[in-house]
PDB file of N, CA and C in Angstrom:
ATOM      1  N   UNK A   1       0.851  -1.168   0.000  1.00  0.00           N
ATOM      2  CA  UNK A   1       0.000   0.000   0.000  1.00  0.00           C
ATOM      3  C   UNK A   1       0.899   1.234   0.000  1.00  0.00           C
ATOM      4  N   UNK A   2       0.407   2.259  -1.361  1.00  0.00           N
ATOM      5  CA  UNK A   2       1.320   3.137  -1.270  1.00  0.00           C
ATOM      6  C   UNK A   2       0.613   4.818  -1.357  1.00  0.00           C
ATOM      7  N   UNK A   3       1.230   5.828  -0.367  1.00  0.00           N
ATOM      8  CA  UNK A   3       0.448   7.135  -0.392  1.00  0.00           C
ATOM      9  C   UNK A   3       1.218   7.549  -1.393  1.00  0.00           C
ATOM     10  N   UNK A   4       0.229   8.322  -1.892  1.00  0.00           N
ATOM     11  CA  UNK A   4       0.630   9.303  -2.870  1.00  0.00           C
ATOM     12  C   UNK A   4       1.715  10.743  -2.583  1.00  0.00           C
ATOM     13  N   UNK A   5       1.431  10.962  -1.475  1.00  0.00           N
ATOM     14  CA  UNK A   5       2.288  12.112  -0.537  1.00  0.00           C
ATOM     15  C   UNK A   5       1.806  11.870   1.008  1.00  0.00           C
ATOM     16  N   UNK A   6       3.476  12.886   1.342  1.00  0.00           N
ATOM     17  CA  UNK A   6       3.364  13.226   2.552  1.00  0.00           C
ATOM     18  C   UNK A   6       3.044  14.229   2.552  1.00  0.00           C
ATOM     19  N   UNK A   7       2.208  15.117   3.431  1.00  0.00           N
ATOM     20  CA  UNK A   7       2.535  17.115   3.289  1.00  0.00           C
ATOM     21  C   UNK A   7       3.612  17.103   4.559  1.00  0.00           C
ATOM     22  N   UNK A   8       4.294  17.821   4.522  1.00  0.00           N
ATOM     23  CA  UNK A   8       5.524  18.465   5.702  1.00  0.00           C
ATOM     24  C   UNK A   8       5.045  19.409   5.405  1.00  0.00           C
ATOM     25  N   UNK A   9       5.177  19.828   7.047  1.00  0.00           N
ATOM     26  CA  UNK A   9       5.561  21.287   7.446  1.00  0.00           C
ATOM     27  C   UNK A   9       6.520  22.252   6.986  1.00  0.00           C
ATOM     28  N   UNK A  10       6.307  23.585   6.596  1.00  0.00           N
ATOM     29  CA  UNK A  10       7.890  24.591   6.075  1.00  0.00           C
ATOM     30  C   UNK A  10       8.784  24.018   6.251  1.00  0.00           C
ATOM     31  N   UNK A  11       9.477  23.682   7.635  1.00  0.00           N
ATOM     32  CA  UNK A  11      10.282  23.867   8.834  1.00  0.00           C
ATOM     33  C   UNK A  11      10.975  22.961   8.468  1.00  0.00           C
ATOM     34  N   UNK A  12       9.887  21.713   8.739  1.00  0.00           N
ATOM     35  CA  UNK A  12      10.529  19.992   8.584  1.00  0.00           C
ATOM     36  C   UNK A  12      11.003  20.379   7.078  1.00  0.00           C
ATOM     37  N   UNK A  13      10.275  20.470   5.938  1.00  0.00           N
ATOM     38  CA  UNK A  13      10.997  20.665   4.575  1.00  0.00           C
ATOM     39  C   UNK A  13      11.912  20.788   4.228  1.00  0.00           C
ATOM     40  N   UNK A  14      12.325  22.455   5.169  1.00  0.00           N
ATOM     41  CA  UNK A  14      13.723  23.197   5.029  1.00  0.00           C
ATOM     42  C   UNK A  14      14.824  22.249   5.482  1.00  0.00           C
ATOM     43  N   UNK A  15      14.399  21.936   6.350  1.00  0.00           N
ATOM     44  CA  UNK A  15      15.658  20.889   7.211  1.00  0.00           C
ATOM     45  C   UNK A  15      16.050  20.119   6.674  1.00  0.00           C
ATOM     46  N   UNK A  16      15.249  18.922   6.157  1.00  0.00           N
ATOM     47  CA  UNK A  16      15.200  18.046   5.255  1.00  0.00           C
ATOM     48  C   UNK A  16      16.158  18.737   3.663  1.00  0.00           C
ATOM     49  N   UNK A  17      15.978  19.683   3.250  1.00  0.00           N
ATOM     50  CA  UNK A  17      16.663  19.943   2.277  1.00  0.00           C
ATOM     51  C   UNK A  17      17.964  20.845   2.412  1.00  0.00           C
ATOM     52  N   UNK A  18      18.269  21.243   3.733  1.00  0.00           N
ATOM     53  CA  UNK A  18      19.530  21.995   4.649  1.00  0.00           C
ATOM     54  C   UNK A  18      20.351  20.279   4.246  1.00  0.00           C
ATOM     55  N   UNK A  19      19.598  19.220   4.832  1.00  0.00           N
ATOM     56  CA  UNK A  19      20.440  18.305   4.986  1.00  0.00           C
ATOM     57  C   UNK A  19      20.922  17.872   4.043  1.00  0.00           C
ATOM     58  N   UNK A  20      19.813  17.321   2.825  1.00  0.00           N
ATOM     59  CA  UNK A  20      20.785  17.062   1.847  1.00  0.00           C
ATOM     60  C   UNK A  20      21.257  17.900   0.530  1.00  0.00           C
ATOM     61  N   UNK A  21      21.198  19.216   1.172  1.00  0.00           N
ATOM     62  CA  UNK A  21      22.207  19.935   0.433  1.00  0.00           C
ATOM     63  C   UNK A  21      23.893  19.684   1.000  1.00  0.00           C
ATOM     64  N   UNK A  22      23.765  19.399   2.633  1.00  0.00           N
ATOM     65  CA  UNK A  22      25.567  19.475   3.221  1.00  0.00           C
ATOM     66  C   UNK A  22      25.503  18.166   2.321  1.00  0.00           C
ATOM     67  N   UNK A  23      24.947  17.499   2.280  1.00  0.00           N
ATOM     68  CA  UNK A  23      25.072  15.901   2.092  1.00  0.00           C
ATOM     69  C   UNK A  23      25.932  16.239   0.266  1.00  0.00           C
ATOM     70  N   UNK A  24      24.982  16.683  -0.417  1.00  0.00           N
ATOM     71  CA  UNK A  24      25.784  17.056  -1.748  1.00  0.00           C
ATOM     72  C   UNK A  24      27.325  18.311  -1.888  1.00  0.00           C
ATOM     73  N   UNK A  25      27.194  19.040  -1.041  1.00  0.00           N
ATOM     74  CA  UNK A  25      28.192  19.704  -0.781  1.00  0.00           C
ATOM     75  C   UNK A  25      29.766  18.234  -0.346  1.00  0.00           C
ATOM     76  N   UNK A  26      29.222  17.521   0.383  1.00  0.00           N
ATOM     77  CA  UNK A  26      30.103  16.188   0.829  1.00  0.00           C
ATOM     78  C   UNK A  26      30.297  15.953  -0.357  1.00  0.00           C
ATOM     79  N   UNK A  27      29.842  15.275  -1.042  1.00  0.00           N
ATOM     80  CA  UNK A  27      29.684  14.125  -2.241  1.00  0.00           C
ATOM     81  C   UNK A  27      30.703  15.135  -3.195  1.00  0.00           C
ATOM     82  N   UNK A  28      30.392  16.246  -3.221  1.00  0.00           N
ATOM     83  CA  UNK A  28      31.267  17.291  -4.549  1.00  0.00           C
ATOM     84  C   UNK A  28      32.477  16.939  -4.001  1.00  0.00           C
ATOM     85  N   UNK A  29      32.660  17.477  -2.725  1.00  0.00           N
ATOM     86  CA  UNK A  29      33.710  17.893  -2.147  1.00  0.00           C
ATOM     87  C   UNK A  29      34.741  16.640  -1.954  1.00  0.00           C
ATOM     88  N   UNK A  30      34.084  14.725  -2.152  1.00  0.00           N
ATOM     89  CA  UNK A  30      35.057  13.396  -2.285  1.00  0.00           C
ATOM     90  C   UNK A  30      35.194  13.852  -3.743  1.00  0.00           C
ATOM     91  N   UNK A  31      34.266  14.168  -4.540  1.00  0.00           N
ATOM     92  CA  UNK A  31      34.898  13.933  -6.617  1.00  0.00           C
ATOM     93  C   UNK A  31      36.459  14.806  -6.672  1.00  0.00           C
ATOM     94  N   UNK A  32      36.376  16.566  -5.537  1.00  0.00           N
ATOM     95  CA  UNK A  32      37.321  16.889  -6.084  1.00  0.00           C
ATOM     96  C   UNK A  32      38.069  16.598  -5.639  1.00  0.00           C
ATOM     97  N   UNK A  33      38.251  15.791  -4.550  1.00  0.00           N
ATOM     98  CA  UNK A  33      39.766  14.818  -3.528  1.00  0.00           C
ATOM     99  C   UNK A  33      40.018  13.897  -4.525  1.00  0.00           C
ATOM    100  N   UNK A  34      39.082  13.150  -4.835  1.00  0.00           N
ATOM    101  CA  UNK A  34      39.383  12.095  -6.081  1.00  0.00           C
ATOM    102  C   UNK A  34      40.204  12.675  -7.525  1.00  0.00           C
ATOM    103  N   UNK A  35      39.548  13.695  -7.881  1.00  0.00           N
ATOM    104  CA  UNK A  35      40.283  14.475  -8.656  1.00  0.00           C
ATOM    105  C   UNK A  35      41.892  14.563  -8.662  1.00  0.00           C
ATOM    106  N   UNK A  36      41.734  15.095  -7.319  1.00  0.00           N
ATOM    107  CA  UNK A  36      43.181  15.789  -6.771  1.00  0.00           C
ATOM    108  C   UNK A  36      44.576  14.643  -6.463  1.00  0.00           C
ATOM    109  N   UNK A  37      43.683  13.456  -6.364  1.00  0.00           N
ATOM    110  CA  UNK A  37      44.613  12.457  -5.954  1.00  0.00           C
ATOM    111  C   UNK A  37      44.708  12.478  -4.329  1.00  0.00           C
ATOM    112  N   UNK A  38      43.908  12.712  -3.777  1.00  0.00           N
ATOM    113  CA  UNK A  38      44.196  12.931  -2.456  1.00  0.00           C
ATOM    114  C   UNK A  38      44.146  11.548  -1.968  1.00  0.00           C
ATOM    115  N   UNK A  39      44.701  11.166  -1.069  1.00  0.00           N
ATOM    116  CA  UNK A  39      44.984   9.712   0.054  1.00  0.00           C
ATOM    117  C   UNK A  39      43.786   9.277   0.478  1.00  0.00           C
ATOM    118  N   UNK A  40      43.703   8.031   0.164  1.00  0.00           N
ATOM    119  CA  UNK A  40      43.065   7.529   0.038  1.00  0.00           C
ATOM    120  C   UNK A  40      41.989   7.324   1.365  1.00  0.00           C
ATOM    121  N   UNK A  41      42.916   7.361   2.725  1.00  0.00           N
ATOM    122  CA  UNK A  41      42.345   7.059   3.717  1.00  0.00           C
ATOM    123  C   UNK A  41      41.473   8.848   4.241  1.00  0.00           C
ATOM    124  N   UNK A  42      41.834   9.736   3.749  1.00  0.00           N
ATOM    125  CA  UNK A  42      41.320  11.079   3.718  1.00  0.00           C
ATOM    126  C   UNK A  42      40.005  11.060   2.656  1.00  0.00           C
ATOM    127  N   UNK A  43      39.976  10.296   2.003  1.00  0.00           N
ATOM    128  CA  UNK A  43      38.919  10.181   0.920  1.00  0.00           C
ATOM    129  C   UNK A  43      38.017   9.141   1.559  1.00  0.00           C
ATOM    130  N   UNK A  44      38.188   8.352   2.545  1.00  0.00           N
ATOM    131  CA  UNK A  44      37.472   7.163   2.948  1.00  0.00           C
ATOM    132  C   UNK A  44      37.016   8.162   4.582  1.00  0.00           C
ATOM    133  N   UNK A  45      37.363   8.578   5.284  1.00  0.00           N
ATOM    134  CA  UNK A  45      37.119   9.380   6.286  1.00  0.00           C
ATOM    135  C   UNK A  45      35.729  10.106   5.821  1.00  0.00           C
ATOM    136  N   UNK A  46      35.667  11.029   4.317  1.00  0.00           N
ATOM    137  CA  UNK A  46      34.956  11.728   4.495  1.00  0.00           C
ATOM    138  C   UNK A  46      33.306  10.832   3.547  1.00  0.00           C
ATOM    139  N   UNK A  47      33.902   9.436   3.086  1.00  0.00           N
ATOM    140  CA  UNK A  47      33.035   9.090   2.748  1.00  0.00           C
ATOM    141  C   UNK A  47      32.128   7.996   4.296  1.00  0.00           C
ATOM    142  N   UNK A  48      33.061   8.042   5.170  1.00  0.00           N
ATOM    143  CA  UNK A  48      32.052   7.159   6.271  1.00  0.00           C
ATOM    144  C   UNK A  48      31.310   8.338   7.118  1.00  0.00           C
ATOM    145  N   UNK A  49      31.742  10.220   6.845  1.00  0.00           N
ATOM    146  CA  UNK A  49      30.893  11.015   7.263  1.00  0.00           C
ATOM    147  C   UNK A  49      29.910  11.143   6.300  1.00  0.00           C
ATOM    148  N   UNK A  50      30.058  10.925   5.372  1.00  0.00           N
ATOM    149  CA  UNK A  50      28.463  10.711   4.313  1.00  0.00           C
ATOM    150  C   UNK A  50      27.995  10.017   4.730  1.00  0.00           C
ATOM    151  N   UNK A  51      28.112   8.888   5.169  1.00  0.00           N
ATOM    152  CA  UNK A  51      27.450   7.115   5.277  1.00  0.00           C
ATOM    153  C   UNK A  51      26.961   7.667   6.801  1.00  0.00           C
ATOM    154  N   UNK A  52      27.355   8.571   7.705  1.00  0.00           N
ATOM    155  CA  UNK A  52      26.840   8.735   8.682  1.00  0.00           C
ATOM    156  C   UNK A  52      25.862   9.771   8.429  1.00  0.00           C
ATOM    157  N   UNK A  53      26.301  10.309   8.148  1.00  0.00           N
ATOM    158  CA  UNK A  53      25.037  11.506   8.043  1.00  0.00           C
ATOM    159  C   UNK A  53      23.365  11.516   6.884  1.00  0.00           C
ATOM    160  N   UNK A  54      23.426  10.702   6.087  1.00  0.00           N
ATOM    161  CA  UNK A  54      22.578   9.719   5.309  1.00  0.00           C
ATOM    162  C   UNK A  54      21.845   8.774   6.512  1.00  0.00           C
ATOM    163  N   UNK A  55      22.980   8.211   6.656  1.00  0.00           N
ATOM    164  CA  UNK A  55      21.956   7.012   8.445  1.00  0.00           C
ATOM    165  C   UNK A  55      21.360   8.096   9.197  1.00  0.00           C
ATOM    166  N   UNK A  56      21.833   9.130   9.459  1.00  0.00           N
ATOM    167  CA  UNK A  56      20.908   9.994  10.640  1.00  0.00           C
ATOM    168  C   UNK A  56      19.503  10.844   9.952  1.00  0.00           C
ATOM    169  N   UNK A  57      19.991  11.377   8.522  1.00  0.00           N
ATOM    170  CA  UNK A  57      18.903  11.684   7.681  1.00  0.00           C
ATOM    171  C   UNK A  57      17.418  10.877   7.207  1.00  0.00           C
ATOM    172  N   UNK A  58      18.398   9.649   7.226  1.00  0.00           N
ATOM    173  CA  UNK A  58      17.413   8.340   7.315  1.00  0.00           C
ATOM    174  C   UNK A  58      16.277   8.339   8.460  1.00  0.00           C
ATOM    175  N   UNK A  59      17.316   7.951   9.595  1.00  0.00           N
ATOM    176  CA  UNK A  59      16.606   8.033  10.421  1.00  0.00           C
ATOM    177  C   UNK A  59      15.612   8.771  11.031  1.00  0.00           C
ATOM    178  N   UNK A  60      16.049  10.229  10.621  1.00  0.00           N
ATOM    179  CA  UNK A  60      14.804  11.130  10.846  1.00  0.00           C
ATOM    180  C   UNK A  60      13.679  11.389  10.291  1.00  0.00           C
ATOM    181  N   UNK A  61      13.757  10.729   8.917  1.00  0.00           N
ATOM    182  CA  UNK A  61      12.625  10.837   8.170  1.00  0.00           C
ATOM    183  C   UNK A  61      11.728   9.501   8.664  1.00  0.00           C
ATOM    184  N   UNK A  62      12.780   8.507   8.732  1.00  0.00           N
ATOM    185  CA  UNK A  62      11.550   7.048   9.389  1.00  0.00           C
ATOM    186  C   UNK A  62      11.105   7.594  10.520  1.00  0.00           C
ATOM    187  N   UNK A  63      11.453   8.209  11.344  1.00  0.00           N
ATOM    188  CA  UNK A  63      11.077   8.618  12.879  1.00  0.00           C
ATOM    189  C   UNK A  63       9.779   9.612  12.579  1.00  0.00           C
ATOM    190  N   UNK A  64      10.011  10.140  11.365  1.00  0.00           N
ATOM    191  CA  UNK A  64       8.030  11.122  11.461  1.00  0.00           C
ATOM    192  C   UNK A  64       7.460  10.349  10.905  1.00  0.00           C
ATOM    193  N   UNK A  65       7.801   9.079   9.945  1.00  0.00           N
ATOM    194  CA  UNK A  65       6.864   8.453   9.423  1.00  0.00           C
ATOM    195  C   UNK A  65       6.295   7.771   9.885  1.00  0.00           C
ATOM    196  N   UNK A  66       6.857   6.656  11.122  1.00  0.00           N
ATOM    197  CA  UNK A  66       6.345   6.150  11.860  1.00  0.00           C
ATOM    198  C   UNK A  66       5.334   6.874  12.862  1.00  0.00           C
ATOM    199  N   UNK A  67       5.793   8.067  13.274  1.00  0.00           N
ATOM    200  CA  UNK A  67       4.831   9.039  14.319  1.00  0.00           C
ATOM    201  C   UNK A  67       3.484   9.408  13.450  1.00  0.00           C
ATOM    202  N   UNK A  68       3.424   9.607  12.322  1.00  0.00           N
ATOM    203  CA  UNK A  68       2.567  10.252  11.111  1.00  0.00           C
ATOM    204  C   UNK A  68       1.950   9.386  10.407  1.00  0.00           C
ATOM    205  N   UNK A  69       2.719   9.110   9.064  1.00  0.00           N
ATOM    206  CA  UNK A  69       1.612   8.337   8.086  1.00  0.00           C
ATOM    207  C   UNK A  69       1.504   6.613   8.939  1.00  0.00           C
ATOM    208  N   UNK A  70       2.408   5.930   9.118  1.00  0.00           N
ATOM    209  CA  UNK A  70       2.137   4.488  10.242  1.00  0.00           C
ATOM    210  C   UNK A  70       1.133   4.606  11.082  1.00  0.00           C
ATOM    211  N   UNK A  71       1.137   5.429  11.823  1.00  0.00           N
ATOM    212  CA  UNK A  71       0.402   5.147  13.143  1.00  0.00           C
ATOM    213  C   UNK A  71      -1.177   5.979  12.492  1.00  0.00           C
ATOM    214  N   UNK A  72      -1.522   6.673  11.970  1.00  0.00           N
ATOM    215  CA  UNK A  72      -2.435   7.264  11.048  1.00  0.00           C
ATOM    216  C   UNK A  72      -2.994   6.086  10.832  1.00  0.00           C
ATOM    217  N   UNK A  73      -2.792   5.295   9.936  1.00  0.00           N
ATOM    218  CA  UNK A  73      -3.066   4.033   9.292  1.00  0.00           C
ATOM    219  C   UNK A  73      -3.616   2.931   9.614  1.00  0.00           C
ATOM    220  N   UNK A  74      -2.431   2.620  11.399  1.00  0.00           N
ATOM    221  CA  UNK A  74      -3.026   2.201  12.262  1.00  0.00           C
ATOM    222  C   UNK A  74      -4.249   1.953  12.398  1.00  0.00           C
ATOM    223  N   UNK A  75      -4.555   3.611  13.064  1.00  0.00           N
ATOM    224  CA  UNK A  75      -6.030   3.844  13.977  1.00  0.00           C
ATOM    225  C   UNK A  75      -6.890   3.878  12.732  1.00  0.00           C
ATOM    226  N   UNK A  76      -6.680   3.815  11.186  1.00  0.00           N
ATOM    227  CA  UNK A  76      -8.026   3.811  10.158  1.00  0.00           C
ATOM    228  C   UNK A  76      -7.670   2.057  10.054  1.00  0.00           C
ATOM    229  N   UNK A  77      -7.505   1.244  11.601  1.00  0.00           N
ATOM    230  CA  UNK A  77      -7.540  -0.361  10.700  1.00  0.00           C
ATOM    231  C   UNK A  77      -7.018  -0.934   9.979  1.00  0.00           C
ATOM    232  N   UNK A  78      -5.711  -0.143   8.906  1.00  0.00           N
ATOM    233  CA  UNK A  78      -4.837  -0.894   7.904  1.00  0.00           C
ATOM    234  C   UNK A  78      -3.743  -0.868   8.203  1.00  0.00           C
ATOM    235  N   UNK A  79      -3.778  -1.829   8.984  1.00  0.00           N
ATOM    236  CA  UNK A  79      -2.438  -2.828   9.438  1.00  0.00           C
ATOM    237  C   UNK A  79      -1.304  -3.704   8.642  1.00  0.00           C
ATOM    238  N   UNK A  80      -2.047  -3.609   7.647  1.00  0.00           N
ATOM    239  CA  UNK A  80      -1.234  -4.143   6.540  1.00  0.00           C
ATOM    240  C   UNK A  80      -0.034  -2.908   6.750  1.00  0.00           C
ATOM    241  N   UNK A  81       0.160  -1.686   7.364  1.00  0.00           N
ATOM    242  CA  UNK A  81       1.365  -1.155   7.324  1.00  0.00           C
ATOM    243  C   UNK A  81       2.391  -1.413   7.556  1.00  0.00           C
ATOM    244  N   UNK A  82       1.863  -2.213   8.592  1.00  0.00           N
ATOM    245  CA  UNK A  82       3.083  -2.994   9.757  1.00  0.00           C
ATOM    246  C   UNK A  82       3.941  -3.905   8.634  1.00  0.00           C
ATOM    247  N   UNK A  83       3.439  -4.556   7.782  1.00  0.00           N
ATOM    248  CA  UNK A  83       3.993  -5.548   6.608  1.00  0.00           C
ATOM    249  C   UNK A  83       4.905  -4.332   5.565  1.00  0.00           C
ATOM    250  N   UNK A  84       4.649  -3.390   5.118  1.00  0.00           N
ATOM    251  CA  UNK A  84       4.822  -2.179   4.408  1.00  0.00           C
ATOM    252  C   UNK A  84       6.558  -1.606   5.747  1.00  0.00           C
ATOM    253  N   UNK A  85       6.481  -1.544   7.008  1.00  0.00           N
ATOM    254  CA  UNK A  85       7.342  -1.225   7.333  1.00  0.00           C
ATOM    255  C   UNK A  85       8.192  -1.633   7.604  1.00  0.00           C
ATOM    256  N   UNK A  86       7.689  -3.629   7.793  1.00  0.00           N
ATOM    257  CA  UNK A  86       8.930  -4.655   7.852  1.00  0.00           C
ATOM    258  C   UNK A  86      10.128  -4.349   6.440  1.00  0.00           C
ATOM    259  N   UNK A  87       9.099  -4.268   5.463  1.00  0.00           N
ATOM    260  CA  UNK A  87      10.170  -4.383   4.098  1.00  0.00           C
ATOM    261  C   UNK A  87      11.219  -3.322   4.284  1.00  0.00           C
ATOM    262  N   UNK A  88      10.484  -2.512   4.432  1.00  0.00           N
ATOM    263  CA  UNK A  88      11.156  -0.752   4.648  1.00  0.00           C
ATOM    264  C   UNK A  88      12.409  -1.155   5.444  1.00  0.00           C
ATOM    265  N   UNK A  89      12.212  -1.666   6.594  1.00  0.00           N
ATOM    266  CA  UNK A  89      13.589  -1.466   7.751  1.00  0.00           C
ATOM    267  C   UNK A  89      14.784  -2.639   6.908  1.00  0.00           C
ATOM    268  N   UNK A  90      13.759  -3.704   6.207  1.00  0.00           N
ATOM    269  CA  UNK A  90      15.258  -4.619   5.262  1.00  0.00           C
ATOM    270  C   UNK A  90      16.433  -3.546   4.783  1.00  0.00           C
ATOM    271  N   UNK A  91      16.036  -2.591   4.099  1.00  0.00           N
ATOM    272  CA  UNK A  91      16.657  -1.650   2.912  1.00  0.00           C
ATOM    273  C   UNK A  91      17.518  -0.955   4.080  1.00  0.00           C
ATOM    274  N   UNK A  92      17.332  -0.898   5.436  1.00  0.00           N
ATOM    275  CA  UNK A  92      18.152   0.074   5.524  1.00  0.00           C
ATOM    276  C   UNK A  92      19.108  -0.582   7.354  1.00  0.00           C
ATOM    277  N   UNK A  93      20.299  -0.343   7.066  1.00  0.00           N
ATOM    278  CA  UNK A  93      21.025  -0.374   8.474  1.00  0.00           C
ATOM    279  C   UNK A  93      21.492   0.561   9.328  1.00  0.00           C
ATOM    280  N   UNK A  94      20.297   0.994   9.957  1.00  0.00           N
ATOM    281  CA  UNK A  94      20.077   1.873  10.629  1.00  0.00           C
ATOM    282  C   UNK A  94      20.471   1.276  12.059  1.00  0.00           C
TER     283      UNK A  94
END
């Protein structure tokens, strides 16, 4: 079962897109180390602060979804979500 949208709030939005703008600012900022030839273990540093900060981005978005559209769903009886959020947590190692 799939919604068509979420609505967010301004706030939550902005944040959400604060984040993965640093997140792409990161990602530029390994191409031009790669570029540069930079060491390898300096290039792996800033890719396990991507891999962290993606897991926490992650996480914050499952954390309203579960508070919001899940539990919403819940109380209208379609429990089938609970099946919808098992798959969800496979995809991710959080």
């Amino acid at each position: 079962m799939k919604r068509e949208k979420t609505i967010r709030e301004a706030d939550e939005k902005q944040k959400i897109i604060n984040h993965l703008s640093r997140l792409e600012g990161q990602i530029k900022g390994v191409k031009k180390m790669v570029n540069e030839d930079k060491y390898c273990n300096d290039i792996l540093v800033q890719l396990a602060a991507i891999d962290k900060s993606i897991k926490s981005l992650s996480r914050t978005v499952l954390n309203r979804h579960m508070q919001t559209c899940v539990l919403e769903q819940i109380k209208e009886g379609k429990d089938e979500v609970i099946n919808e959020v098992i798959e969800l947590l496979k995809r991710f190692d959080l």
